[in-house]
Every structure is written in structure tokens, then in C-alpha cells.
PDB file of N, CA and C in Angstrom:
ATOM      1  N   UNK A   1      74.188 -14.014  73.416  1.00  0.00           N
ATOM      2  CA  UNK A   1      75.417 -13.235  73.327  1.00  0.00           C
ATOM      3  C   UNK A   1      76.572 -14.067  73.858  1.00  0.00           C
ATOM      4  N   UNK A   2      77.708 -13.869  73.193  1.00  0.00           N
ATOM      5  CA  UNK A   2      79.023 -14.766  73.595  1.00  0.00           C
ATOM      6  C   UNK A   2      79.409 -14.269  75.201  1.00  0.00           C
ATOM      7  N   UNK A   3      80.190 -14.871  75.893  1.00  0.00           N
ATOM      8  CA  UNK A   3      80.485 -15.068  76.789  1.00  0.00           C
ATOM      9  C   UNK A   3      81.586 -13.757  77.084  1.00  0.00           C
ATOM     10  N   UNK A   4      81.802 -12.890  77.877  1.00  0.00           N
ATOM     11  CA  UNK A   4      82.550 -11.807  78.099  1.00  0.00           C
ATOM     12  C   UNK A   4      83.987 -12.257  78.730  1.00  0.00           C
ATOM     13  N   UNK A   5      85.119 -12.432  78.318  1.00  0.00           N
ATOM     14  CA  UNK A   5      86.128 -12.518  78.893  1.00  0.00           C
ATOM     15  C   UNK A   5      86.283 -11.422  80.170  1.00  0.00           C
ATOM     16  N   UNK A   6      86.983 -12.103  81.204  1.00  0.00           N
ATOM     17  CA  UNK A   6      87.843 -11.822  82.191  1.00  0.00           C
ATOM     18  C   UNK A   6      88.601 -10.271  82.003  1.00  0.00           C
ATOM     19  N   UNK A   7      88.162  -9.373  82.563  1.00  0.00           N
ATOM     20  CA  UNK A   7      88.816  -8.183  82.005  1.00  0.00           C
ATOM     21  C   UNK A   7      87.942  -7.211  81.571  1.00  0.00           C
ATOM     22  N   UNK A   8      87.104  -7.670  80.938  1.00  0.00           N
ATOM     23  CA  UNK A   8      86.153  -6.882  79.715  1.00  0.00           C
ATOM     24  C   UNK A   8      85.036  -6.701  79.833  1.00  0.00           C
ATOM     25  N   UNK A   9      84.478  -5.940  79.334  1.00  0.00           N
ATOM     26  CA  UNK A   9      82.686  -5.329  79.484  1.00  0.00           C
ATOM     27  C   UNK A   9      82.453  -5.112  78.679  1.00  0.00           C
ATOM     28  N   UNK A  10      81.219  -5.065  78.608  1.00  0.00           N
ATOM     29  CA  UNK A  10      80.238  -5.183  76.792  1.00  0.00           C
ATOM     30  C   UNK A  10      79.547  -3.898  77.197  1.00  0.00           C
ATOM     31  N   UNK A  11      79.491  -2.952  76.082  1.00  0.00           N
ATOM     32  CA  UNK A  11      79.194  -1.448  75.819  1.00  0.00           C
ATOM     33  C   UNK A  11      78.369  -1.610  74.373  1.00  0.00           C
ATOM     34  N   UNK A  12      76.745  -1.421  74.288  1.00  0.00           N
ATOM     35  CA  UNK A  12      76.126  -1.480  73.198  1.00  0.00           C
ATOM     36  C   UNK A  12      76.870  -2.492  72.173  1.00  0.00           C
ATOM     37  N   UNK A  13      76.897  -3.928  72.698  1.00  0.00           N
ATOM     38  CA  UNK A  13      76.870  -4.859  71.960  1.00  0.00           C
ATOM     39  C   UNK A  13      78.738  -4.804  71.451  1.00  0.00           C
ATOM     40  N   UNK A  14      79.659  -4.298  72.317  1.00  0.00           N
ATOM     41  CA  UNK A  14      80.851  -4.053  71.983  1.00  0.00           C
ATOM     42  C   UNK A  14      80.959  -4.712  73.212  1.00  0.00           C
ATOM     43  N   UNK A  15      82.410  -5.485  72.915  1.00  0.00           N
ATOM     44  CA  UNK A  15      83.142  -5.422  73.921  1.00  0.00           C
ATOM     45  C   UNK A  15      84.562  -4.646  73.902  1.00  0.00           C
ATOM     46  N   UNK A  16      84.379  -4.203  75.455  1.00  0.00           N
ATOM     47  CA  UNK A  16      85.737  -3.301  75.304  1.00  0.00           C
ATOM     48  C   UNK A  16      86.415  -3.512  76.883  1.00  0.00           C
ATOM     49  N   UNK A  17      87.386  -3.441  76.964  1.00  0.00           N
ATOM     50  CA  UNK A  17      88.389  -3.764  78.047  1.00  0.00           C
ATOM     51  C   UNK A  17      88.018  -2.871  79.408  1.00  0.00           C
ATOM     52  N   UNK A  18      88.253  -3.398  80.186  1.00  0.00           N
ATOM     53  CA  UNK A  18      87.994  -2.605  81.310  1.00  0.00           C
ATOM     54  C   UNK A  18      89.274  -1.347  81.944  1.00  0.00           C
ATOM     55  N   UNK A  19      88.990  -0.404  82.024  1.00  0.00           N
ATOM     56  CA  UNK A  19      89.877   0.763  82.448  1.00  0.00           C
ATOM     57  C   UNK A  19      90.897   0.307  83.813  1.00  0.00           C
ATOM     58  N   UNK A  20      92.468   0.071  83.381  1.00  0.00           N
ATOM     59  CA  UNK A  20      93.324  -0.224  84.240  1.00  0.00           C
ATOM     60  C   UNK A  20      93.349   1.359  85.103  1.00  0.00           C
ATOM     61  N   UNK A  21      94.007   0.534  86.334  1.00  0.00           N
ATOM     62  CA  UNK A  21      93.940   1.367  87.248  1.00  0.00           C
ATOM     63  C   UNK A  21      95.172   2.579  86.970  1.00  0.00           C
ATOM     64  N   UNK A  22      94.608   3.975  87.068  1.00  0.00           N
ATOM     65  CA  UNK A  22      95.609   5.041  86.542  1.00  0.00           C
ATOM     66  C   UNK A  22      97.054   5.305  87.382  1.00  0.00           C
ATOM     67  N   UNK A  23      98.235   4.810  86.389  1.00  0.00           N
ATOM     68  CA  UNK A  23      99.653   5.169  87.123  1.00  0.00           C
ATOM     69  C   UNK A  23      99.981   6.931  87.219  1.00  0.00           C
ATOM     70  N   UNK A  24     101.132   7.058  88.137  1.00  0.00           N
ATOM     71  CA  UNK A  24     101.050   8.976  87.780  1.00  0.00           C
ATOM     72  C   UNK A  24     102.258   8.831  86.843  1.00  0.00           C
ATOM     73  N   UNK A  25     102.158   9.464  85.866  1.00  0.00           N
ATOM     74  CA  UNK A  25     103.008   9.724  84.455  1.00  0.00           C
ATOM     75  C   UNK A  25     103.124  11.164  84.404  1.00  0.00           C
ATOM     76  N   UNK A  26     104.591  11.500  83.892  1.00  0.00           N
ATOM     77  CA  UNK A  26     104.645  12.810  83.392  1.00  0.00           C
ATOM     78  C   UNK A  26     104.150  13.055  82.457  1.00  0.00           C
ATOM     79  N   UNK A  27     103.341  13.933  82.180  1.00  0.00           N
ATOM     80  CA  UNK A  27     102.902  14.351  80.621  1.00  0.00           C
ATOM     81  C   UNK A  27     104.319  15.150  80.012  1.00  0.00           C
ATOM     82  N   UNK A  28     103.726  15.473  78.739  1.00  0.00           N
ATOM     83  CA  UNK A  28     104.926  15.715  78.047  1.00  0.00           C
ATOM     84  C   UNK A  28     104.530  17.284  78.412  1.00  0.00           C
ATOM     85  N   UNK A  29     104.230  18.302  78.560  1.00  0.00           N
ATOM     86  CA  UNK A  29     104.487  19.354  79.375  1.00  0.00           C
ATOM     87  C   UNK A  29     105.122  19.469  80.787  1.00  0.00           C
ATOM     88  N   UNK A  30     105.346  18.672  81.623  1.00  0.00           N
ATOM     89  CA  UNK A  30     105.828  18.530  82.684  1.00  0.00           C
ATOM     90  C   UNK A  30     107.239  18.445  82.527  1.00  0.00           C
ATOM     91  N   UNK A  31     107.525  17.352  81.867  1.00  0.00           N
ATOM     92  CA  UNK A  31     109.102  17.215  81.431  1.00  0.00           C
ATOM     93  C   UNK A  31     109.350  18.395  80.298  1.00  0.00           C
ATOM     94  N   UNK A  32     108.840  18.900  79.628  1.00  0.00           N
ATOM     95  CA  UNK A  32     108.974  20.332  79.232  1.00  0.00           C
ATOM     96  C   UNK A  32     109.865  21.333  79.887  1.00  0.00           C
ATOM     97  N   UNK A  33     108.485  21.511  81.037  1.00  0.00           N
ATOM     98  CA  UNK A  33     109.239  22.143  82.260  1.00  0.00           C
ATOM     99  C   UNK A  33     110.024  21.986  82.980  1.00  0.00           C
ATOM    100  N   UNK A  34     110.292  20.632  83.521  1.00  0.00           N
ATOM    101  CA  UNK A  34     111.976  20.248  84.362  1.00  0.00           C
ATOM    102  C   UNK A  34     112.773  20.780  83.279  1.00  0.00           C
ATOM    103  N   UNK A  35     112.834  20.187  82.388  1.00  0.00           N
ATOM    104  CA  UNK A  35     114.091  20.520  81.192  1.00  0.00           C
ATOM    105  C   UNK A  35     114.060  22.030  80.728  1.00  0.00           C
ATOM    106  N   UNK A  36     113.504  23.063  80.849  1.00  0.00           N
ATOM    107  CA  UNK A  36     113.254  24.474  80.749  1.00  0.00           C
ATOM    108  C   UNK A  36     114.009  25.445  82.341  1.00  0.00           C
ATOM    109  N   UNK A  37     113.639  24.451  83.613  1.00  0.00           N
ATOM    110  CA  UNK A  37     113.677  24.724  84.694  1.00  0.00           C
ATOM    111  C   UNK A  37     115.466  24.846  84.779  1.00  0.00           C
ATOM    112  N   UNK A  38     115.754  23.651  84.106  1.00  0.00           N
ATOM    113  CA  UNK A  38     117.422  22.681  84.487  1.00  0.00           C
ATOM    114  C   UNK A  38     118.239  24.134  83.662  1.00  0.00           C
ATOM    115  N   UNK A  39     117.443  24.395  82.576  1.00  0.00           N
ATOM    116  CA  UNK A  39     118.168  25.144  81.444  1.00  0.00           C
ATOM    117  C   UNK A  39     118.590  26.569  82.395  1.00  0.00           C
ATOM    118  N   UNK A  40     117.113  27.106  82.629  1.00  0.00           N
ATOM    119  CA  UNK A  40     117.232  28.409  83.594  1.00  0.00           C
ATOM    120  C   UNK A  40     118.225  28.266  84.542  1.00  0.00           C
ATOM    121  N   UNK A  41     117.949  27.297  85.738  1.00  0.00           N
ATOM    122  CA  UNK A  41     119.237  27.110  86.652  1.00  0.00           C
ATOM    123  C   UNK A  41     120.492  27.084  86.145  1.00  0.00           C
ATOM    124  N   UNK A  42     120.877  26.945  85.124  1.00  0.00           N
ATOM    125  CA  UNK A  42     122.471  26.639  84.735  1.00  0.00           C
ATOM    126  C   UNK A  42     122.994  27.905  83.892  1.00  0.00           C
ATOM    127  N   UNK A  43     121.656  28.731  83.617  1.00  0.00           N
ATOM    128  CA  UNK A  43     122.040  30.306  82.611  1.00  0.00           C
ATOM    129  C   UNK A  43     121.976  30.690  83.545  1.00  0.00           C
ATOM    130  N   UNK A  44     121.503  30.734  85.149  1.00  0.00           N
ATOM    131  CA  UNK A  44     121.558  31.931  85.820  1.00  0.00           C
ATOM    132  C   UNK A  44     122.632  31.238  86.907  1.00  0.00           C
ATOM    133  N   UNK A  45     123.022  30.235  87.501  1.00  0.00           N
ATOM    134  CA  UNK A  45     123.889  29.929  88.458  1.00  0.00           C
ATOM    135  C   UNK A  45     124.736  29.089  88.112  1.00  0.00           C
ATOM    136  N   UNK A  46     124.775  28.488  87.198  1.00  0.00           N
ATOM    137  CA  UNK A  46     125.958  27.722  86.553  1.00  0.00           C
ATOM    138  C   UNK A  46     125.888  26.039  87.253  1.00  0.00           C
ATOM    139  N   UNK A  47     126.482  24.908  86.590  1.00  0.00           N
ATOM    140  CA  UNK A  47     126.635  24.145  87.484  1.00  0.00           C
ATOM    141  C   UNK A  47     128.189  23.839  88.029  1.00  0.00           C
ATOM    142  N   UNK A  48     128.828  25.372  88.115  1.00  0.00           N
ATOM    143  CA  UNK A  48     130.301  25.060  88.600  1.00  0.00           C
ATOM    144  C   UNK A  48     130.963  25.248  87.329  1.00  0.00           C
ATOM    145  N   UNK A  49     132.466  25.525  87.621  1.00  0.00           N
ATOM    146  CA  UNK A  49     133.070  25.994  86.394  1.00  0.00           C
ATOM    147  C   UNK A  49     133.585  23.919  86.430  1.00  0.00           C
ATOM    148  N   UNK A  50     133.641  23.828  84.954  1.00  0.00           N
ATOM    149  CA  UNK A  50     133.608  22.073  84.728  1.00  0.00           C
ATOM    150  C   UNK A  50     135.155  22.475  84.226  1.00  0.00           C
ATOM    151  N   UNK A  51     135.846  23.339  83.322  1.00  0.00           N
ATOM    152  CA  UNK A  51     136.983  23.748  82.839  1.00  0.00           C
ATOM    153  C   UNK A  51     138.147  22.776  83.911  1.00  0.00           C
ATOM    154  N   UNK A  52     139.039  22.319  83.294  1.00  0.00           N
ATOM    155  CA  UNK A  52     140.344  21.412  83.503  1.00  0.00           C
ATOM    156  C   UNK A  52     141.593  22.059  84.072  1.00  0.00           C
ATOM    157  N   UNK A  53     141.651  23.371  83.927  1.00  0.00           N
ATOM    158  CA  UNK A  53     142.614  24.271  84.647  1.00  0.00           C
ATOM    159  C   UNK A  53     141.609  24.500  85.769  1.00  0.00           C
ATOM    160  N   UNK A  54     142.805  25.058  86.852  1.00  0.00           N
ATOM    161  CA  UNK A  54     142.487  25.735  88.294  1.00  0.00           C
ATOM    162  C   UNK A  54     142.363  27.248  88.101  1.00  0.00           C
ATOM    163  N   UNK A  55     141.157  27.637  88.623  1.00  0.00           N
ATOM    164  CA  UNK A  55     141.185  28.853  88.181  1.00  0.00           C
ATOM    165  C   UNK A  55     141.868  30.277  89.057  1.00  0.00           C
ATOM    166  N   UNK A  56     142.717  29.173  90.085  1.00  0.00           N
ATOM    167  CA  UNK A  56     143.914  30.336  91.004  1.00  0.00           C
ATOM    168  C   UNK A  56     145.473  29.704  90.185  1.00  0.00           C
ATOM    169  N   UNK A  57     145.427  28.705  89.058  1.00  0.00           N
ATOM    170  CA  UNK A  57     146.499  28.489  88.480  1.00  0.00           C
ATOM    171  C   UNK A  57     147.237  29.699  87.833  1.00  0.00           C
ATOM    172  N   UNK A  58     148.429  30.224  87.493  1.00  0.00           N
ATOM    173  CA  UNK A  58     149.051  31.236  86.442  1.00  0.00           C
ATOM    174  C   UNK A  58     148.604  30.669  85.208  1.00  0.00           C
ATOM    175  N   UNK A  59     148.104  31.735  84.525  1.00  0.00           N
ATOM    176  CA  UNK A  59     147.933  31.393  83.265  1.00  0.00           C
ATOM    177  C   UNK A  59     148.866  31.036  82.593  1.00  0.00           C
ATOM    178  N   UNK A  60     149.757  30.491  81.107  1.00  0.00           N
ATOM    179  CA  UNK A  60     150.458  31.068  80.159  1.00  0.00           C
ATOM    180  C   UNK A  60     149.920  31.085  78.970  1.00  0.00           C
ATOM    181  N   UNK A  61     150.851  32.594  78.485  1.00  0.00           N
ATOM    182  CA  UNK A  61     150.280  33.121  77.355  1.00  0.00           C
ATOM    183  C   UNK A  61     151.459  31.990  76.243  1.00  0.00           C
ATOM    184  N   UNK A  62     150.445  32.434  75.567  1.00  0.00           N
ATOM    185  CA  UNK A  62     151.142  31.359  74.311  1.00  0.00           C
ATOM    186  C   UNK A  62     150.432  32.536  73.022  1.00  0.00           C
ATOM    187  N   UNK A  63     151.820  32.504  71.909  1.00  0.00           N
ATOM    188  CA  UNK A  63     152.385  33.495  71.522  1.00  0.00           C
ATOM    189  C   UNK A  63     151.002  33.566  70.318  1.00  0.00           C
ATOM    190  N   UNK A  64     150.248  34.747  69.717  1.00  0.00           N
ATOM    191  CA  UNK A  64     149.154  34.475  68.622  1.00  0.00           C
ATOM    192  C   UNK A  64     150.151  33.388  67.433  1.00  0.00           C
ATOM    193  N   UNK A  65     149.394  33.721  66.587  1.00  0.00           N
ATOM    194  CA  UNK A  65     149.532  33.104  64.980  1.00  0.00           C
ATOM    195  C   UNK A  65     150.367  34.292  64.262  1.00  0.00           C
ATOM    196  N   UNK A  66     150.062  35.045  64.452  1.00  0.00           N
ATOM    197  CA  UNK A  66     150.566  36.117  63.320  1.00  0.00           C
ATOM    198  C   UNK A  66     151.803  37.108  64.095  1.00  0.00           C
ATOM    199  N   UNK A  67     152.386  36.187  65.326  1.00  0.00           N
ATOM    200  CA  UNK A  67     153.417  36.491  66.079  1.00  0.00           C
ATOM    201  C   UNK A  67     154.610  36.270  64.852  1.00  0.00           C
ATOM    202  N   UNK A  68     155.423  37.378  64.610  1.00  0.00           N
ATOM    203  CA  UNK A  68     156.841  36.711  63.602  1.00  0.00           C
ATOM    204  C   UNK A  68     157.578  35.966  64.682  1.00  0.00           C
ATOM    205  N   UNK A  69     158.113  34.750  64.312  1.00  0.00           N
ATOM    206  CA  UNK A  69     159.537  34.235  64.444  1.00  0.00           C
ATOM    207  C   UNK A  69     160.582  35.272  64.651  1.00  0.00           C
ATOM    208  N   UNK A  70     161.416  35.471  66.282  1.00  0.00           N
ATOM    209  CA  UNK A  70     162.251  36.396  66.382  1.00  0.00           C
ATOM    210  C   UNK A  70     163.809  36.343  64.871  1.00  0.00           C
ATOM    211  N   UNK A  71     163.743  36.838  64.312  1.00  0.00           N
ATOM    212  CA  UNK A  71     164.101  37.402  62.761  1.00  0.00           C
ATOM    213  C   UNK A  71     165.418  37.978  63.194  1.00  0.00           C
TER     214      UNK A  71
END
């Protein structure tokens, strides 16, 4: 039988690689859930009003569309 590379183990006349050591990975249900989690937090508490006006500013009204031109 040939010689087994560095790495590898022979399984019924196969060679097959040896099992690297396991990293922790999110599965794709996990990040599911953060991103489900992020969604909930921001429908129920908001992340802050992001809007460009102050919301103790005076408003102004600005006149509709179908306002006539004083005539």
C-alpha cells in the first residue's frame, strides 16, 4: 500500500483527511435569530427617533397642494 501523507488516514483502503479541530461557528439558525431578535427590539423600543428635526422644534405648516393661490 502507498505511503499515507501527513494529515491523512486510510479508511477501508481510502484515504481520507484527518478531522480538523472544530471552530465555534454560527449556524445559519443562530444568525436567524440575532437578526429576528434586532428586528423585535427596534418594533418594540425603537433605536431612537433618527428623524433630522428636533422634536421640541415648532413645526411649520406648509400650505397642501390643492391650497388656491390667494385670488
Amino acid at each position: 500500500m502507498a505511503k499515507v501523507p501527513e494529515g491523512y488516514h486510510v479508511v477501508r483502503r481510502h484515504i481520507r483527511r484527518n478531522p480538523r479541530p472544530s471552530t465555534k461557528k454560527l449556524s445559519g439558525w443562530t444568525i436567524a435569530g440575532l437578526i429576528a431578535g434586532v428586528w423585535l427590539w427596534s418594533q418594540l423600543f425603537g433605536f431612537g427617533e433618527a428623524s433630522s428635526s428636533s422634536p421640541h422644534a415648532p413645526q411649520t405648516q406648509t400650505p397642501s397642494v390643492s391650497a388656491t393661490a390667494g385670488r
